[in-house]
PDB file of N, CA and C in Angstrom:
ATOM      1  N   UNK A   1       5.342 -10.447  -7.938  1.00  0.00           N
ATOM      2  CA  UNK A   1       4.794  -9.314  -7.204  1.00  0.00           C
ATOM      3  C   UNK A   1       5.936  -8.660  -6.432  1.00  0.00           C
ATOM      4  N   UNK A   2       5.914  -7.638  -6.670  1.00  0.00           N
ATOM      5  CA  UNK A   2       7.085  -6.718  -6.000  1.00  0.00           C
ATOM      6  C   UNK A   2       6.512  -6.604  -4.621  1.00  0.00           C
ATOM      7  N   UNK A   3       7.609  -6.214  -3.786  1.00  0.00           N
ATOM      8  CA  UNK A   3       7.215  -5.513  -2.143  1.00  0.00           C
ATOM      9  C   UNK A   3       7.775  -4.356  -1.922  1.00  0.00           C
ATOM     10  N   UNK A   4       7.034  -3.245  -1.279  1.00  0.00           N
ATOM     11  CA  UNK A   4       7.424  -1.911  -0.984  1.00  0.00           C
ATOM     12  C   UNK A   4       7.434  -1.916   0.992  1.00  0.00           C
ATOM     13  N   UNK A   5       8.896  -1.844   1.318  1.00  0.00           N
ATOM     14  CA  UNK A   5       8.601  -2.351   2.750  1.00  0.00           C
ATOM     15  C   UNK A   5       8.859  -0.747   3.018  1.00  0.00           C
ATOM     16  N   UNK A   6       7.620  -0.649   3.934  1.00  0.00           N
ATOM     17  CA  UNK A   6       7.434   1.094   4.517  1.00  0.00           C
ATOM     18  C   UNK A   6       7.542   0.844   6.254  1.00  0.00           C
ATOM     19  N   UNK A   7       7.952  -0.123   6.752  1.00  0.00           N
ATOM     20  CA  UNK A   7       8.424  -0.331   7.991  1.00  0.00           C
ATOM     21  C   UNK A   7       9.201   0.730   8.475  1.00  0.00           C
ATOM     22  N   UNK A   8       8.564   1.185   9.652  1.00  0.00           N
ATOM     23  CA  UNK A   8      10.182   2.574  10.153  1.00  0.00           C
ATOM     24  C   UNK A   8       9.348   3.933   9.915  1.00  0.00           C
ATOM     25  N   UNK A   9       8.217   4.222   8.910  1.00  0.00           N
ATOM     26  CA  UNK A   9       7.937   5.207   8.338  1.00  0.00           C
ATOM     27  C   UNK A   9       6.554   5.704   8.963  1.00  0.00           C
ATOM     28  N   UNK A  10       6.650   6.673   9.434  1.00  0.00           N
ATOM     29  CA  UNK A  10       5.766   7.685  10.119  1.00  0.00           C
ATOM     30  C   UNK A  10       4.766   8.212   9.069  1.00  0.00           C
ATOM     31  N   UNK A  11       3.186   8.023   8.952  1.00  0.00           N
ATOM     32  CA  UNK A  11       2.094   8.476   8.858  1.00  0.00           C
ATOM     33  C   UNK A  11       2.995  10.065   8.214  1.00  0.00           C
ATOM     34  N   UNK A  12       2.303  10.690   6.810  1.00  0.00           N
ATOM     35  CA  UNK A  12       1.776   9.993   5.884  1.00  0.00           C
ATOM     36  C   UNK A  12       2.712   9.581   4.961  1.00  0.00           C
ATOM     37  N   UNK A  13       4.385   9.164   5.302  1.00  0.00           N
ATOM     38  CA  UNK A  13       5.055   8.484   4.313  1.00  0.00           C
ATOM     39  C   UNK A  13       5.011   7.309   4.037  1.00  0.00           C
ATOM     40  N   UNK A  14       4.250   6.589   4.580  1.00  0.00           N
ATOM     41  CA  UNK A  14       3.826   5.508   3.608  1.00  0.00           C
ATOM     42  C   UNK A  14       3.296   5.567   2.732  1.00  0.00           C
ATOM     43  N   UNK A  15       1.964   6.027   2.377  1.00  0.00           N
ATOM     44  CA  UNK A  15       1.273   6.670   1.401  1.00  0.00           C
ATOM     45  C   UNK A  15       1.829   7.149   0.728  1.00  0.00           C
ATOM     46  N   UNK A  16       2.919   8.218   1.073  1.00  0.00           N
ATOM     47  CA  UNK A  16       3.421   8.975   0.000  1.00  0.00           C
ATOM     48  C   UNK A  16       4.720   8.010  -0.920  1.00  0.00           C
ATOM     49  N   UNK A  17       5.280   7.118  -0.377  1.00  0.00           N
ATOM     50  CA  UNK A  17       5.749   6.432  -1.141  1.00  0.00           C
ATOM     51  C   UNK A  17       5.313   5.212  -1.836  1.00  0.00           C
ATOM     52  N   UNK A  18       3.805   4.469  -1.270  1.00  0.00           N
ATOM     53  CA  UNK A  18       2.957   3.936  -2.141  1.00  0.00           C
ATOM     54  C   UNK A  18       2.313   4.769  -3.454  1.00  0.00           C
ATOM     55  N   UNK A  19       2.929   5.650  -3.467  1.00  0.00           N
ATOM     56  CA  UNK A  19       1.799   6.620  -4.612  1.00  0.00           C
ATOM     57  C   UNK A  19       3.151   6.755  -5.432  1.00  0.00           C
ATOM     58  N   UNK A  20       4.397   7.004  -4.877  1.00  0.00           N
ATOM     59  CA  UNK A  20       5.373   7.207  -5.880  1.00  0.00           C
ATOM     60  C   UNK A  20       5.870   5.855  -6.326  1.00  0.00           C
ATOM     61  N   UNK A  21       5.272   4.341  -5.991  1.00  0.00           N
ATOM     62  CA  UNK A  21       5.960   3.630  -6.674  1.00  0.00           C
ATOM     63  C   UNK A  21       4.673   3.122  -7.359  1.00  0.00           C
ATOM     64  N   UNK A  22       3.688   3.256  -7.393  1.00  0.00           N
ATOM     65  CA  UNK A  22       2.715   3.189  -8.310  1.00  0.00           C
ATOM     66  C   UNK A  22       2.312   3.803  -9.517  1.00  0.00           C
ATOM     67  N   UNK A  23       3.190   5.029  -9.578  1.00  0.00           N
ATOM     68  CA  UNK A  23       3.293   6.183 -10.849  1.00  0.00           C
ATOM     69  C   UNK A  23       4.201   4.913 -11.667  1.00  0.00           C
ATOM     70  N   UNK A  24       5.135   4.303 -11.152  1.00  0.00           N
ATOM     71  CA  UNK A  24       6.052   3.152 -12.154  1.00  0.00           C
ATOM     72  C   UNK A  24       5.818   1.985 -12.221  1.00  0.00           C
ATOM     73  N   UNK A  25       4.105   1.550 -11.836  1.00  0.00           N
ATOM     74  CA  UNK A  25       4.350   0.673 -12.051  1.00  0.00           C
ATOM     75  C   UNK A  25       2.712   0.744 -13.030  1.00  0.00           C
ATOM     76  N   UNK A  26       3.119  -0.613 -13.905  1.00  0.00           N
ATOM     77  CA  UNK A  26       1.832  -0.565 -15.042  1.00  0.00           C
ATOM     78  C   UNK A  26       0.523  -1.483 -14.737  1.00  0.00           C
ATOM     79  N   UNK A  27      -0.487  -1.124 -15.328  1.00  0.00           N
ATOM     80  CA  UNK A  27      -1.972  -1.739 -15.036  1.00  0.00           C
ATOM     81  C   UNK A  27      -1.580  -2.816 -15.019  1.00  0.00           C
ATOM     82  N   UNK A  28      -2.695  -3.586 -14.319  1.00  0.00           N
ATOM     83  CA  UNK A  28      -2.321  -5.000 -14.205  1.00  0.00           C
ATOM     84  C   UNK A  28      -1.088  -5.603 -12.921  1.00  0.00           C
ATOM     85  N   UNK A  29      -0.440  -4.835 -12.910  1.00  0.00           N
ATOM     86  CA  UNK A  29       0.830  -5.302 -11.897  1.00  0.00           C
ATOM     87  C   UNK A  29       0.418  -5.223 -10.774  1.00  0.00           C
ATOM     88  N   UNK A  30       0.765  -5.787  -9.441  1.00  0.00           N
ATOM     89  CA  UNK A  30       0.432  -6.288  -8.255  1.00  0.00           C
ATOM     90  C   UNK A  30       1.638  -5.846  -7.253  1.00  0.00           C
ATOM     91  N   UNK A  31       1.295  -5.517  -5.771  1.00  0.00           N
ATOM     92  CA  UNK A  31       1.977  -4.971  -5.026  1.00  0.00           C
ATOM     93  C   UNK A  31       1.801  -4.793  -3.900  1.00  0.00           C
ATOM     94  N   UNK A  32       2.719  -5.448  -2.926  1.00  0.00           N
ATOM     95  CA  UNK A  32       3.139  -5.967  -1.578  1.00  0.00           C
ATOM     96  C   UNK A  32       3.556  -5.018  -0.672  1.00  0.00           C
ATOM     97  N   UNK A  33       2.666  -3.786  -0.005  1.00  0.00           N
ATOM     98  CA  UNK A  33       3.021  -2.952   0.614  1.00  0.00           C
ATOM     99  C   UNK A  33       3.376  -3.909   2.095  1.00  0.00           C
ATOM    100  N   UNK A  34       4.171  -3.348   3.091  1.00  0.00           N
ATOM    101  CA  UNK A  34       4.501  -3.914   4.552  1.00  0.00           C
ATOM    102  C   UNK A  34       4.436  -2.436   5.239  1.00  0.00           C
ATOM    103  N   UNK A  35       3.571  -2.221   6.267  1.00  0.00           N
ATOM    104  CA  UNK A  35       3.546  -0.616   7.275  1.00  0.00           C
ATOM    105  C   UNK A  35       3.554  -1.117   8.373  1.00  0.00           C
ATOM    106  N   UNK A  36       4.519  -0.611   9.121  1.00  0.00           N
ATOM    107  CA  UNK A  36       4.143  -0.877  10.705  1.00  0.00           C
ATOM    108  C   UNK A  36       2.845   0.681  11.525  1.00  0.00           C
ATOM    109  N   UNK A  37       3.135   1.386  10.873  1.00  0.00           N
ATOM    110  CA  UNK A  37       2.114   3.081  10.919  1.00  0.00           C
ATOM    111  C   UNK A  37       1.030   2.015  11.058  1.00  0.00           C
ATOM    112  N   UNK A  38       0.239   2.639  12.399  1.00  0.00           N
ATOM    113  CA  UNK A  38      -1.078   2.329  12.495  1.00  0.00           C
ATOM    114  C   UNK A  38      -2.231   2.743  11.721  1.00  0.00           C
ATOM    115  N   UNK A  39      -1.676   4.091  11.463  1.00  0.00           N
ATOM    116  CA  UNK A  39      -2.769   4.740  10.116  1.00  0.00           C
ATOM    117  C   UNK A  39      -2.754   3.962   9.145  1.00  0.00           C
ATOM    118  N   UNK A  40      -1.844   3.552   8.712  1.00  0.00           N
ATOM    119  CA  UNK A  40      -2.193   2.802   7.463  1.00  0.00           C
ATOM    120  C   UNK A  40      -3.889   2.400   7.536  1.00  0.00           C
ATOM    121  N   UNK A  41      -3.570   1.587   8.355  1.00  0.00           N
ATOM    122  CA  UNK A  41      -4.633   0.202   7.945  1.00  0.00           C
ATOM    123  C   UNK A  41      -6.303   1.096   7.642  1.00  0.00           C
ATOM    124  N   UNK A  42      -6.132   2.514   8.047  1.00  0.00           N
ATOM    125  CA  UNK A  42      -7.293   2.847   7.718  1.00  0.00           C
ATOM    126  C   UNK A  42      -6.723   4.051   5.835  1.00  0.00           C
ATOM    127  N   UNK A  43      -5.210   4.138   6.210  1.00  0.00           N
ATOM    128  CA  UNK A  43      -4.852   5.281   5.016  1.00  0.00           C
ATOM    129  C   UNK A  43      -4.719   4.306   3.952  1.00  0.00           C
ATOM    130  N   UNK A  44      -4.164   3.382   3.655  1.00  0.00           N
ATOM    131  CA  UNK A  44      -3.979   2.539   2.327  1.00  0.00           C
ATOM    132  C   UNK A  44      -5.682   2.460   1.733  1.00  0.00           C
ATOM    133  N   UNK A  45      -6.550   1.783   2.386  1.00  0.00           N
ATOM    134  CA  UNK A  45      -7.928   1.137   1.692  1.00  0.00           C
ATOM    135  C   UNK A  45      -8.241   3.145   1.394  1.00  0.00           C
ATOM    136  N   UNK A  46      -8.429   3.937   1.990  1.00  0.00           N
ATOM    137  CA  UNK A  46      -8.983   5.129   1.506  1.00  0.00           C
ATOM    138  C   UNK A  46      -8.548   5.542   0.438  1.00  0.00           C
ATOM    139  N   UNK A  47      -6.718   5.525   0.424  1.00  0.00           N
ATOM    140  CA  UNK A  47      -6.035   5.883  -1.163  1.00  0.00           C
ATOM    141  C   UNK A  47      -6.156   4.977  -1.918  1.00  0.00           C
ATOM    142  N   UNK A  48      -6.488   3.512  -2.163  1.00  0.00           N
ATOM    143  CA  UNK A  48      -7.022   2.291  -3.300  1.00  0.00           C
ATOM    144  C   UNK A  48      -8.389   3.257  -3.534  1.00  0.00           C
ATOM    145  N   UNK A  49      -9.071   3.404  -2.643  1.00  0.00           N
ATOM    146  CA  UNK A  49     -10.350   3.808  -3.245  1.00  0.00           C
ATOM    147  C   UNK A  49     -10.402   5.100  -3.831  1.00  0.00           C
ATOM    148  N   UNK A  50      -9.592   6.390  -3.393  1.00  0.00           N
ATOM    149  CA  UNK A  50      -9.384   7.671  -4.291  1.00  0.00           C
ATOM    150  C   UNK A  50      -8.759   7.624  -5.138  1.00  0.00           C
ATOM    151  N   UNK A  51      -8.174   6.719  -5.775  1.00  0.00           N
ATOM    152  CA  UNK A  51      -7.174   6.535  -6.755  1.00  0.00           C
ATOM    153  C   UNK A  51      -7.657   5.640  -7.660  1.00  0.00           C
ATOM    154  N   UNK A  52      -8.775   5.005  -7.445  1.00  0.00           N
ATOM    155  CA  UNK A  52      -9.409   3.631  -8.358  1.00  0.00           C
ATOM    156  C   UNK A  52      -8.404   1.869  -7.807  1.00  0.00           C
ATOM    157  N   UNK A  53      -7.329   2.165  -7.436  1.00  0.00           N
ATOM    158  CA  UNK A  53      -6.631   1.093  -7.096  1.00  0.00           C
ATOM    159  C   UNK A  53      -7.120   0.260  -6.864  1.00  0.00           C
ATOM    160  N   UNK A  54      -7.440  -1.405  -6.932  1.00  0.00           N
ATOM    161  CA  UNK A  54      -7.750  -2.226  -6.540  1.00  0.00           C
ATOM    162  C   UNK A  54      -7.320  -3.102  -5.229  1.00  0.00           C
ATOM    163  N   UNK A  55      -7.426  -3.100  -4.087  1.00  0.00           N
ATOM    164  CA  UNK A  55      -7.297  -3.553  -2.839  1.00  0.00           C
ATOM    165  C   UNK A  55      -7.232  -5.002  -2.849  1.00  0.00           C
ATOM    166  N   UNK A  56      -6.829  -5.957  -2.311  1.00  0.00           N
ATOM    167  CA  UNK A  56      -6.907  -7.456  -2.709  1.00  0.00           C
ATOM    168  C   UNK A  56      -7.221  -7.948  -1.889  1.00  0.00           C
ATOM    169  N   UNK A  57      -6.343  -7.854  -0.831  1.00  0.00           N
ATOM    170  CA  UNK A  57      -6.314  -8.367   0.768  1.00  0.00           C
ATOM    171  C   UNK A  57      -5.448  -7.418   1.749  1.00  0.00           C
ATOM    172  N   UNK A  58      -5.962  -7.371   2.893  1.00  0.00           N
ATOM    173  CA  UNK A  58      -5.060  -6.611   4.134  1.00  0.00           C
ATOM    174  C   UNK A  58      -5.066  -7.564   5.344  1.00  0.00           C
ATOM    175  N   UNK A  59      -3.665  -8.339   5.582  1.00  0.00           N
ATOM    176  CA  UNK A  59      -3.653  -9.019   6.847  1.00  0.00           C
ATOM    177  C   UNK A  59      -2.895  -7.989   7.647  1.00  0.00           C
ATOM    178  N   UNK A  60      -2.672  -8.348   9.392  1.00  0.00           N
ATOM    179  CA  UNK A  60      -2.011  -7.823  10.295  1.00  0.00           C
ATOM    180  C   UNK A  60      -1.032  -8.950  10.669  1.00  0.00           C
ATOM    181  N   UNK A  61      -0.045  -9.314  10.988  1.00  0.00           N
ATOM    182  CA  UNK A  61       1.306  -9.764  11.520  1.00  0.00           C
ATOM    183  C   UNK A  61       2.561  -9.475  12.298  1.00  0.00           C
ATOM    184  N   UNK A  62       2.155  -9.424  13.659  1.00  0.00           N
ATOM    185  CA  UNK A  62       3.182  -9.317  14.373  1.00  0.00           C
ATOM    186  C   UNK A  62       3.504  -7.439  14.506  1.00  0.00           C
ATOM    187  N   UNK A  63       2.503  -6.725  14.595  1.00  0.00           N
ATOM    188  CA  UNK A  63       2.211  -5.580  14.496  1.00  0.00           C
ATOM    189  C   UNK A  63       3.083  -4.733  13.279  1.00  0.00           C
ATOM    190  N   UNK A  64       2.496  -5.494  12.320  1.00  0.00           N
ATOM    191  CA  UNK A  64       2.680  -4.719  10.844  1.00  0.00           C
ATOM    192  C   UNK A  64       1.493  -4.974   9.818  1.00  0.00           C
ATOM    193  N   UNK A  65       1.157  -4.199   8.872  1.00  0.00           N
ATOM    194  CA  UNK A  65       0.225  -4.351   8.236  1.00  0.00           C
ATOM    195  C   UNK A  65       0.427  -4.585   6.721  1.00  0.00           C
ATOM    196  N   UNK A  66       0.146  -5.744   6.261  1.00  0.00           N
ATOM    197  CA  UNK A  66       0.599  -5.815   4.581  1.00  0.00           C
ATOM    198  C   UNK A  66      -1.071  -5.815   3.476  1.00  0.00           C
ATOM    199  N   UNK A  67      -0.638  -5.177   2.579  1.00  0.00           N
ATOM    200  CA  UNK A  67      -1.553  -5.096   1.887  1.00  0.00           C
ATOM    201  C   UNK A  67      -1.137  -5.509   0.507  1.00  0.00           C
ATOM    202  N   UNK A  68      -1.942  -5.816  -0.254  1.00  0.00           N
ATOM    203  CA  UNK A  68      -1.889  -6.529  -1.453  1.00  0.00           C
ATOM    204  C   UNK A  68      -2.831  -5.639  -2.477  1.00  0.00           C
ATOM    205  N   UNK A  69      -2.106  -4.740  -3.342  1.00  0.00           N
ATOM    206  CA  UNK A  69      -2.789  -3.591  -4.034  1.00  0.00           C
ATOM    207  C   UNK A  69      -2.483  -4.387  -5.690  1.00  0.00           C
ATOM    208  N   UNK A  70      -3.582  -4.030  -6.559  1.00  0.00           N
ATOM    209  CA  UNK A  70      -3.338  -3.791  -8.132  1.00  0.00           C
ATOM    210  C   UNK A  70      -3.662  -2.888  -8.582  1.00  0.00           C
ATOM    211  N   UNK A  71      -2.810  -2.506  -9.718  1.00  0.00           N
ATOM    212  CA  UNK A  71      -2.636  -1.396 -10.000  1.00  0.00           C
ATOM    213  C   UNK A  71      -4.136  -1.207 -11.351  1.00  0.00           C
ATOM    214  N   UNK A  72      -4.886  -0.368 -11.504  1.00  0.00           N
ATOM    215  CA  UNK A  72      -5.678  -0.287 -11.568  1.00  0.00           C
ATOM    216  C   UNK A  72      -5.690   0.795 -13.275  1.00  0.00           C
ATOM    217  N   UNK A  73      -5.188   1.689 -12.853  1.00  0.00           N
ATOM    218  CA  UNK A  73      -5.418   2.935 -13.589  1.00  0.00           C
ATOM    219  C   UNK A  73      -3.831   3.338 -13.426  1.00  0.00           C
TER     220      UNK A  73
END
């Protein structure tokens, strides 16, 4: 499982670079986003769900948020 660390990155570039590394990556494959952006935790589960993406798990740690996406479509 790859990791996309978006630590540092201001609302909505996380997203926007979860969407550009998901154009490369193929169905089936799995992926380790890290956001410290508080939006996330509500912007990631909204773009899994407009996108078909599959969501896995979302923990919080030490005020960062990792999510565990498959790639879906």
């Amino acid at each position: 499982m790859e990791t996309l660390d978006c630590k540092g990155l201001e609302c909505p570039l996380p997203t926007v670079e979860l969407t550009k590394k998901m154009k490369k990556m193929k169905v089936g494959e799995e992926l380790e986003m890290v956001s410290g952006e508080p939006h996330s935790k509500l912007d990631v589960p909204a773009w899994c769900k407009r996108t078909g993406n599959q969501l896995i798990d979302v923990r919080e740690e030490e005020g960062n948020f990792y999510f565990h996406i498959r790639k879906v479509r």
